[in-house]
PDB file of N, CA and C in Angstrom:
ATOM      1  N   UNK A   1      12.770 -16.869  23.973  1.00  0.00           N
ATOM      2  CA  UNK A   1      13.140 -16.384  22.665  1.00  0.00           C
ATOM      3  C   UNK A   1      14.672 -16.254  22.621  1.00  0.00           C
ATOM      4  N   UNK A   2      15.224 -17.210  21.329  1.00  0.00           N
ATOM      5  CA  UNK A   2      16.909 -16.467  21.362  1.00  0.00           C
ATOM      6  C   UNK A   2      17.356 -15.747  20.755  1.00  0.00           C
ATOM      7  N   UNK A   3      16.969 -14.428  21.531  1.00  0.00           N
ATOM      8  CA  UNK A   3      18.039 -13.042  21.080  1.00  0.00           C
ATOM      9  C   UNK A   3      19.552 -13.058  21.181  1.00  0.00           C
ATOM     10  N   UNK A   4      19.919 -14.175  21.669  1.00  0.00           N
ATOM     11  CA  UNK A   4      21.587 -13.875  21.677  1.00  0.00           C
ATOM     12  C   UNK A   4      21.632 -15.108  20.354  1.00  0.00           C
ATOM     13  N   UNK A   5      21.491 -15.314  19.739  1.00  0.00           N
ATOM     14  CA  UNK A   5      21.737 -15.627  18.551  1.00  0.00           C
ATOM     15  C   UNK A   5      21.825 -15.038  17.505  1.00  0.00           C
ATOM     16  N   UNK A   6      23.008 -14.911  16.589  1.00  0.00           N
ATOM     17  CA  UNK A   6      22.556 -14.191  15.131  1.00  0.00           C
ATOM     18  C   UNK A   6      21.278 -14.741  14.420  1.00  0.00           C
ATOM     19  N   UNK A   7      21.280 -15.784  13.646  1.00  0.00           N
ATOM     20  CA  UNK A   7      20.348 -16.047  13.405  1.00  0.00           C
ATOM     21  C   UNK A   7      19.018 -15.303  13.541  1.00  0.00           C
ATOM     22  N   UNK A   8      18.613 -15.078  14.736  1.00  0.00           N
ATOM     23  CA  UNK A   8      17.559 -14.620  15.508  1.00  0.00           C
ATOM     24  C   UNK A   8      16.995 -12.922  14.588  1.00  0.00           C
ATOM     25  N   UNK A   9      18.437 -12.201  14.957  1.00  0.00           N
ATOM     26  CA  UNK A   9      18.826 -10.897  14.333  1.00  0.00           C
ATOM     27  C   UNK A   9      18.394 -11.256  12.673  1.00  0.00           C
ATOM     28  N   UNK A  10      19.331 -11.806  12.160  1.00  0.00           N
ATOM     29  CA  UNK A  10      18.529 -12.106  10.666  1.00  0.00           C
ATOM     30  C   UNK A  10      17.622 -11.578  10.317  1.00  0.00           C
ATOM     31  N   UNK A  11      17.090 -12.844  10.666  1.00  0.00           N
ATOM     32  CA  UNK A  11      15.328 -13.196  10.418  1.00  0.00           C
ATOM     33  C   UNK A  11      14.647 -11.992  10.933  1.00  0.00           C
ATOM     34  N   UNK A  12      14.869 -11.419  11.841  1.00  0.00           N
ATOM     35  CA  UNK A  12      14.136 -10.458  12.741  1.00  0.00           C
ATOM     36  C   UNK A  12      14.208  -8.893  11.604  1.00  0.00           C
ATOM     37  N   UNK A  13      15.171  -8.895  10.968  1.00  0.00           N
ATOM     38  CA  UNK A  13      15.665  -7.668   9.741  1.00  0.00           C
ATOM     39  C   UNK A  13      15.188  -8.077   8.703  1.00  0.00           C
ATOM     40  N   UNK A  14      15.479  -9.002   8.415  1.00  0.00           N
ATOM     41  CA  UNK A  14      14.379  -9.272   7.105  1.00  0.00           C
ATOM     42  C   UNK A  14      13.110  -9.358   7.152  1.00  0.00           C
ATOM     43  N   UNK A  15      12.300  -9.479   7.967  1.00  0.00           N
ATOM     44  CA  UNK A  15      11.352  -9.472   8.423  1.00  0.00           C
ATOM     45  C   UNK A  15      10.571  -7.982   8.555  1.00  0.00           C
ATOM     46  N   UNK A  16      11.663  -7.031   8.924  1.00  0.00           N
ATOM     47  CA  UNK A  16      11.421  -5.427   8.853  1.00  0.00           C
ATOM     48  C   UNK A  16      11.263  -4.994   7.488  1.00  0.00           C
ATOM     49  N   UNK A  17      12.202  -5.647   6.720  1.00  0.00           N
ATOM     50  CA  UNK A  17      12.664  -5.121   5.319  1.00  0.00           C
ATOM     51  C   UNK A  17      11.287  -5.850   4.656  1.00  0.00           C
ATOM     52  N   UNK A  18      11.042  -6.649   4.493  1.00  0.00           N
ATOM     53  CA  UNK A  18       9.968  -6.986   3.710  1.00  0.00           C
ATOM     54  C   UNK A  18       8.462  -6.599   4.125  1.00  0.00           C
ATOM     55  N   UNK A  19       8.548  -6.041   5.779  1.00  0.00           N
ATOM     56  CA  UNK A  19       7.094  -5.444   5.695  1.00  0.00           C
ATOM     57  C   UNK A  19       7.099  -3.987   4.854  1.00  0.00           C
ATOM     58  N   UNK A  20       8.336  -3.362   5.326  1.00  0.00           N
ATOM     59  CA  UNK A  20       8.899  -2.035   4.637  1.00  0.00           C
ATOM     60  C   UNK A  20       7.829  -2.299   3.214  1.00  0.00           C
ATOM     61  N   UNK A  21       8.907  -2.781   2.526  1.00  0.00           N
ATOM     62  CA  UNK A  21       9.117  -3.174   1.497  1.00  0.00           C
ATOM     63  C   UNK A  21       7.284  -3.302   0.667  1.00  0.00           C
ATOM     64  N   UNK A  22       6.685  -4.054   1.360  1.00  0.00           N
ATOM     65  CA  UNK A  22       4.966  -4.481   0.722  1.00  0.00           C
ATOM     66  C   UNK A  22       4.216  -3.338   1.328  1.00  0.00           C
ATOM     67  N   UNK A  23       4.891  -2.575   2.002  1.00  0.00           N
ATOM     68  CA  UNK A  23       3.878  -1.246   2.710  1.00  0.00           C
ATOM     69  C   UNK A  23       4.397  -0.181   1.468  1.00  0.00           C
ATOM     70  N   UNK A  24       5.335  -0.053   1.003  1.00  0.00           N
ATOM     71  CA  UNK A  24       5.507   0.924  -0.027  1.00  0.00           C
ATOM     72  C   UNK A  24       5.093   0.319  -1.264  1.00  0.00           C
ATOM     73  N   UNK A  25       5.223  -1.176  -1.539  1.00  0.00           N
ATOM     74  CA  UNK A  25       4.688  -1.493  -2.755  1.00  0.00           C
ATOM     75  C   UNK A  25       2.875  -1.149  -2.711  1.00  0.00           C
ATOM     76  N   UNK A  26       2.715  -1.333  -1.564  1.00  0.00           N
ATOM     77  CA  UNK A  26       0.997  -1.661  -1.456  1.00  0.00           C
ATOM     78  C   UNK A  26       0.201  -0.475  -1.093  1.00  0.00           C
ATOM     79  N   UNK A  27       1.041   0.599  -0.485  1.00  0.00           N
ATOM     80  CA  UNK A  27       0.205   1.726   0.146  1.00  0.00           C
ATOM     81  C   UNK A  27       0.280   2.855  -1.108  1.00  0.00           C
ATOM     82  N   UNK A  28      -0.797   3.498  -1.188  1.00  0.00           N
ATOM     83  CA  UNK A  28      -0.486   4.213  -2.267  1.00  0.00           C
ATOM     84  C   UNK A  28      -0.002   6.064  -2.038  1.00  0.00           C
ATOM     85  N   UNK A  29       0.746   6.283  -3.299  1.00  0.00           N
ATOM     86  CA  UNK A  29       1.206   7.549  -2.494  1.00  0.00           C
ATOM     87  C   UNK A  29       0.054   8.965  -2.586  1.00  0.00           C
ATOM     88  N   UNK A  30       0.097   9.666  -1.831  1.00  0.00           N
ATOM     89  CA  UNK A  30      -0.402  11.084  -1.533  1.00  0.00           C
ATOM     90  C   UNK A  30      -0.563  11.730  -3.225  1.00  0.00           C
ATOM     91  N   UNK A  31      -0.699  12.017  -3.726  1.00  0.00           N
ATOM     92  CA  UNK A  31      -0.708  13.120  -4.952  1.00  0.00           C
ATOM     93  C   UNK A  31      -1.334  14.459  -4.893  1.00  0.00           C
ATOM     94  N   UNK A  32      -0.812  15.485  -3.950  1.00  0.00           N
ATOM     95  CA  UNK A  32      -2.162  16.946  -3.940  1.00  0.00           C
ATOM     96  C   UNK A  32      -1.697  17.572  -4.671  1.00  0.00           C
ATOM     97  N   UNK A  33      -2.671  18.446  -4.875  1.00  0.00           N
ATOM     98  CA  UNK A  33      -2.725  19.346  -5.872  1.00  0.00           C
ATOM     99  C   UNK A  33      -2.924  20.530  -5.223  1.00  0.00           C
ATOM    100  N   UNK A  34      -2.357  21.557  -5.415  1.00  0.00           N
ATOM    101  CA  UNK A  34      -2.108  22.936  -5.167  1.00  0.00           C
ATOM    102  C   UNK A  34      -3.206  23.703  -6.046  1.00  0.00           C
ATOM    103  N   UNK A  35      -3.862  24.599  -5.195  1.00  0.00           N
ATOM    104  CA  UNK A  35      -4.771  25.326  -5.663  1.00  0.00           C
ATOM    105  C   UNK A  35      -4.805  26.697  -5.314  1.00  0.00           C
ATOM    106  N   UNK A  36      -5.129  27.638  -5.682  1.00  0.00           N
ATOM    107  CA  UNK A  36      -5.192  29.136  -5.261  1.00  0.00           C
ATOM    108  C   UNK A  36      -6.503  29.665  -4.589  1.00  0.00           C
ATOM    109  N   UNK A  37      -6.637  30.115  -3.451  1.00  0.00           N
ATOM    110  CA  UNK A  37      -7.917  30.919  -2.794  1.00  0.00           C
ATOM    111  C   UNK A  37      -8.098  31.897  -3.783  1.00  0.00           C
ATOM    112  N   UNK A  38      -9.564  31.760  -4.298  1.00  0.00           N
ATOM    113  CA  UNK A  38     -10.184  32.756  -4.953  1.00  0.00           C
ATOM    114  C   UNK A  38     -11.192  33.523  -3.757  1.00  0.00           C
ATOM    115  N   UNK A  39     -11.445  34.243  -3.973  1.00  0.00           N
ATOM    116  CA  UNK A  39     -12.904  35.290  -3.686  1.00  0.00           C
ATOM    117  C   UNK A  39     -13.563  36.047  -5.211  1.00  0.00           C
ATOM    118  N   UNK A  40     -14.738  35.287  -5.112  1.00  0.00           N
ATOM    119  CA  UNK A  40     -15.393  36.368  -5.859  1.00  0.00           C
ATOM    120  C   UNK A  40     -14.333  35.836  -7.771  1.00  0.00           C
ATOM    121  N   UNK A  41     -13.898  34.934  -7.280  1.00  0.00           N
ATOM    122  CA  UNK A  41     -13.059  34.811  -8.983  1.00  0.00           C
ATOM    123  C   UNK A  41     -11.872  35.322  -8.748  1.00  0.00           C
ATOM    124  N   UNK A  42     -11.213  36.109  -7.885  1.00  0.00           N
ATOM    125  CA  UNK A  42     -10.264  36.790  -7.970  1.00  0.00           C
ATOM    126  C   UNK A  42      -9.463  36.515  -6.427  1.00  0.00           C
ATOM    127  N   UNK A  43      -7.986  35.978  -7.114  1.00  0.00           N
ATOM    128  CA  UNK A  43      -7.063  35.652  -6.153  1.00  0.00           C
ATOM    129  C   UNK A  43      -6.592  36.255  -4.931  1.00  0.00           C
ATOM    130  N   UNK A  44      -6.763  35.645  -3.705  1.00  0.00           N
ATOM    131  CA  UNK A  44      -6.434  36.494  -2.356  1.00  0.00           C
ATOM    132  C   UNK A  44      -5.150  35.900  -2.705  1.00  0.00           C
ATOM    133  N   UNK A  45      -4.261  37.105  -1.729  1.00  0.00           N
ATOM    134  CA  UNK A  45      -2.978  36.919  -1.192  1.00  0.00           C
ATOM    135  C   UNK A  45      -2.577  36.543  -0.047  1.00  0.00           C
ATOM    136  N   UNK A  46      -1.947  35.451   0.585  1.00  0.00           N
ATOM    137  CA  UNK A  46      -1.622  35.223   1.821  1.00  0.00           C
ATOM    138  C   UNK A  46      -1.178  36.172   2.988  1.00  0.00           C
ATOM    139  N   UNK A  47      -0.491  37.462   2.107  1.00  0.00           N
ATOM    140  CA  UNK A  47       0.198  38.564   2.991  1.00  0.00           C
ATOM    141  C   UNK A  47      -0.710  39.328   2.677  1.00  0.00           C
ATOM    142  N   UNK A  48      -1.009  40.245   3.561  1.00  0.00           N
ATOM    143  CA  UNK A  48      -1.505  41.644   3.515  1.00  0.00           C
ATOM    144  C   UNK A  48      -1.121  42.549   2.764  1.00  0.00           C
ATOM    145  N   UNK A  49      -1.107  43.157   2.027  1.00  0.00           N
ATOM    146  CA  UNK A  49      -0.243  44.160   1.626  1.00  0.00           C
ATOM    147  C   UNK A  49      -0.611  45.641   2.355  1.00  0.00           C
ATOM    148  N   UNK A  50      -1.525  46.227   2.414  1.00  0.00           N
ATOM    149  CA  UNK A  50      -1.622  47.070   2.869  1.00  0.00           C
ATOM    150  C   UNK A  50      -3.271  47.230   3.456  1.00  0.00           C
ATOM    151  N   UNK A  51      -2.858  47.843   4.699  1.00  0.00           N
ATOM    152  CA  UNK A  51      -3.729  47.625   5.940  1.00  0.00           C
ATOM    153  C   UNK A  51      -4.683  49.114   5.586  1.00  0.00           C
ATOM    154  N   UNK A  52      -6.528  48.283   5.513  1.00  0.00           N
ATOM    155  CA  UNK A  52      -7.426  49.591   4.900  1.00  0.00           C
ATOM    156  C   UNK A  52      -7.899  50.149   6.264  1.00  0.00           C
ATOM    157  N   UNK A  53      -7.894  51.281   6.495  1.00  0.00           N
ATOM    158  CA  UNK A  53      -8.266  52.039   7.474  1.00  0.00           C
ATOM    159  C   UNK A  53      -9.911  51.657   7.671  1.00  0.00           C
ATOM    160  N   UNK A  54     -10.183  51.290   6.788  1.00  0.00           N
ATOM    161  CA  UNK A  54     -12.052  51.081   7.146  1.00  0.00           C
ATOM    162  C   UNK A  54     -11.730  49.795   7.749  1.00  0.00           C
ATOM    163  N   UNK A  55     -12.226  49.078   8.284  1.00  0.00           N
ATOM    164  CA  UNK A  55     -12.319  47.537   8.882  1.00  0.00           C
ATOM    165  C   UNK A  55     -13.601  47.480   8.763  1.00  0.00           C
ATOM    166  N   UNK A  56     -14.633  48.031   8.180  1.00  0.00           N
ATOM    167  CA  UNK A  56     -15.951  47.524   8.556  1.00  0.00           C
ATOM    168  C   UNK A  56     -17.020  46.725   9.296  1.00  0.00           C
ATOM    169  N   UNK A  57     -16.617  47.480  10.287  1.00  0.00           N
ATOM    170  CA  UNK A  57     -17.157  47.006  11.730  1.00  0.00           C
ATOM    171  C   UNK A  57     -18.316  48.309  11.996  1.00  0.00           C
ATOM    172  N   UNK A  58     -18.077  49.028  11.470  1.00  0.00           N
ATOM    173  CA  UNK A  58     -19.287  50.010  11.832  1.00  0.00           C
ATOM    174  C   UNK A  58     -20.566  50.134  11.078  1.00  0.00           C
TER     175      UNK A  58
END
């Protein structure tokens, strides 16, 4: 193979650029959607706010 050729380099970059290139034309993108944890209908909070002395374990 001649790597000490420009040429070689070229072809070898364009070759990157156009797979690039048909992988973003062709792959499709992600779209999520953000949603909120309900319980029961009604929104949990990620943080705690305040810690209930019952834990209901008993």
């Amino acid at each position: 193979m001649p790597t000490c050729d420009w040429q070689f380099w070229v072809v070898t970059i364009v070759m990157i650029a156009s797979i690039w290139l048909l992988k973003m034309v062709l792959m499709p993108k992600k779209k999520g959607t953000k949603t909120t944890l309900t319980v029961g209908g009604k929104p949990v909070d990620k943080k705690i706010k305040s810690k209930s002395k019952d834990c209901g374990c008993g």
